[in-house]
Protein backbone atom coordinates (compact mmCIF):
# COMPACT_ATOMS: atom_id res chain seq x y z
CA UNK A 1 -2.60 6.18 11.29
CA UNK A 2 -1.97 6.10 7.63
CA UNK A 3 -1.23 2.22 5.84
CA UNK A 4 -1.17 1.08 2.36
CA UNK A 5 -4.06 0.59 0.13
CA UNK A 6 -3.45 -3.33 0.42
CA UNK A 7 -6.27 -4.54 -2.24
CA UNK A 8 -4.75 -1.81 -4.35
CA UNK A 9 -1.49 -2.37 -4.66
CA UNK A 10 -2.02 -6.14 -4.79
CA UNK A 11 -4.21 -5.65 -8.04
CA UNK A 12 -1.48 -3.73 -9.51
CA UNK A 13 1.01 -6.22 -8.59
CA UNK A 14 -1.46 -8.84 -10.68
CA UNK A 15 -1.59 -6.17 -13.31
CA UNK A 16 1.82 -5.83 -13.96
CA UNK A 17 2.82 -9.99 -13.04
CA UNK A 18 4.93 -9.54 -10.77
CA UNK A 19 5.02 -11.56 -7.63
CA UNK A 20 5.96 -10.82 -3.68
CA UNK A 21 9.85 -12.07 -4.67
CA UNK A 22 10.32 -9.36 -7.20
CA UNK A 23 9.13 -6.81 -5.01
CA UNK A 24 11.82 -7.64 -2.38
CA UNK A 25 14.31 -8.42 -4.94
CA UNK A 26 13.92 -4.57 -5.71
CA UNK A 27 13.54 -3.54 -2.27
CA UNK A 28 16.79 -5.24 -1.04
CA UNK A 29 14.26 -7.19 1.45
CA UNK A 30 13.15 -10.55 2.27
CA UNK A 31 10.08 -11.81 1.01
CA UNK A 32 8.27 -12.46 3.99
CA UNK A 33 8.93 -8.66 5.46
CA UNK A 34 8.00 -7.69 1.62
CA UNK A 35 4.44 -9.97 2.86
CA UNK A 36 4.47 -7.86 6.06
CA UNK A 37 4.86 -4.19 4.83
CA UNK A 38 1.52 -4.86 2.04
CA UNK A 39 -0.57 -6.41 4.84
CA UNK A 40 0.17 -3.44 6.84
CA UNK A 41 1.59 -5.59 9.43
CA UNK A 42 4.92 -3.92 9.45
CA UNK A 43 5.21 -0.12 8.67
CA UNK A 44 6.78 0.54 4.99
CA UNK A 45 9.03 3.92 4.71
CA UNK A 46 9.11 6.87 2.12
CA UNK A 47 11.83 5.28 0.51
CA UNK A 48 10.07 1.76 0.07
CA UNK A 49 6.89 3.57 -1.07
CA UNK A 50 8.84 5.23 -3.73
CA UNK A 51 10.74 2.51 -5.05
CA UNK A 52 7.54 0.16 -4.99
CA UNK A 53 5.73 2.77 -6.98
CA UNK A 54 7.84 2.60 -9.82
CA UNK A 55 8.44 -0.68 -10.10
CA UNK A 56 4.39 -0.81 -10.52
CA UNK A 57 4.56 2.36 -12.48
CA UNK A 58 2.52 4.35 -10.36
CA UNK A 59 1.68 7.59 -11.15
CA UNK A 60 2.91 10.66 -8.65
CA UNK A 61 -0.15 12.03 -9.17
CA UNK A 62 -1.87 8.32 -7.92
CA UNK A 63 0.87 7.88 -5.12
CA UNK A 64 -1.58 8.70 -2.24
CA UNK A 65 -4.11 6.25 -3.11
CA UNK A 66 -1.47 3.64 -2.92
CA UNK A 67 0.45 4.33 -0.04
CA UNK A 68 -0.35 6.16 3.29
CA UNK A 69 -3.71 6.44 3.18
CA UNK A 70 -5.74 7.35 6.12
CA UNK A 71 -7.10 4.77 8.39
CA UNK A 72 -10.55 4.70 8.62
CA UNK A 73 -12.56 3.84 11.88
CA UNK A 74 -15.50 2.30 12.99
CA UNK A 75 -17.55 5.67 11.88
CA UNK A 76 -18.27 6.28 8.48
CA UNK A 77 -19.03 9.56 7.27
CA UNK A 78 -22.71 8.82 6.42
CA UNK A 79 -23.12 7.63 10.01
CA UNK A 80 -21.99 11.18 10.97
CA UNK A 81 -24.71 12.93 9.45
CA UNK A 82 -27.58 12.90 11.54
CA UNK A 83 -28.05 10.71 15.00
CA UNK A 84 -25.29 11.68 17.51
């Protein structure tokens, strides 16, 4: 499963002072669904992603560090390296 980069994307939210409102005054949303989508709580779309990353002036080349990144489980990859 692939979510957002919560602490991420909140930091650049600080960074650029804007709040949870402004995001879903952009996105056409409500706030609280805006509060959803960063928590990962409900899924956010290509065409969210996209418009979120420029508000925050995200880099294309930084997009995937943002948004959709891999979830991680329990495992780690150190943990994988000797003791099955």
């Amino acid at each position: 499963m692939k979510l957002l980069n919560t602490s991420k994307i909140k930091g650049k939210l600080a960074e650029r002072g804007l709040t949870q409102k402004d995001v879903a005054k952009a996105l056409k949303i409500a706030q609280p669904t805006v509060n959803q989508k960063i928590n990962n709580v409900r899924p956010m779309d290509l065409n969210e992603a996209e418009k979120l990353a420029d508000l925050l002036h995200i880099e294309p080349e930084e997009f995937q560090v943002y948004f959709f990144t891999p979830k991680l489980h329990s495992a780690t990859k150190e943990d994988s390296g000797g003791k099955k």
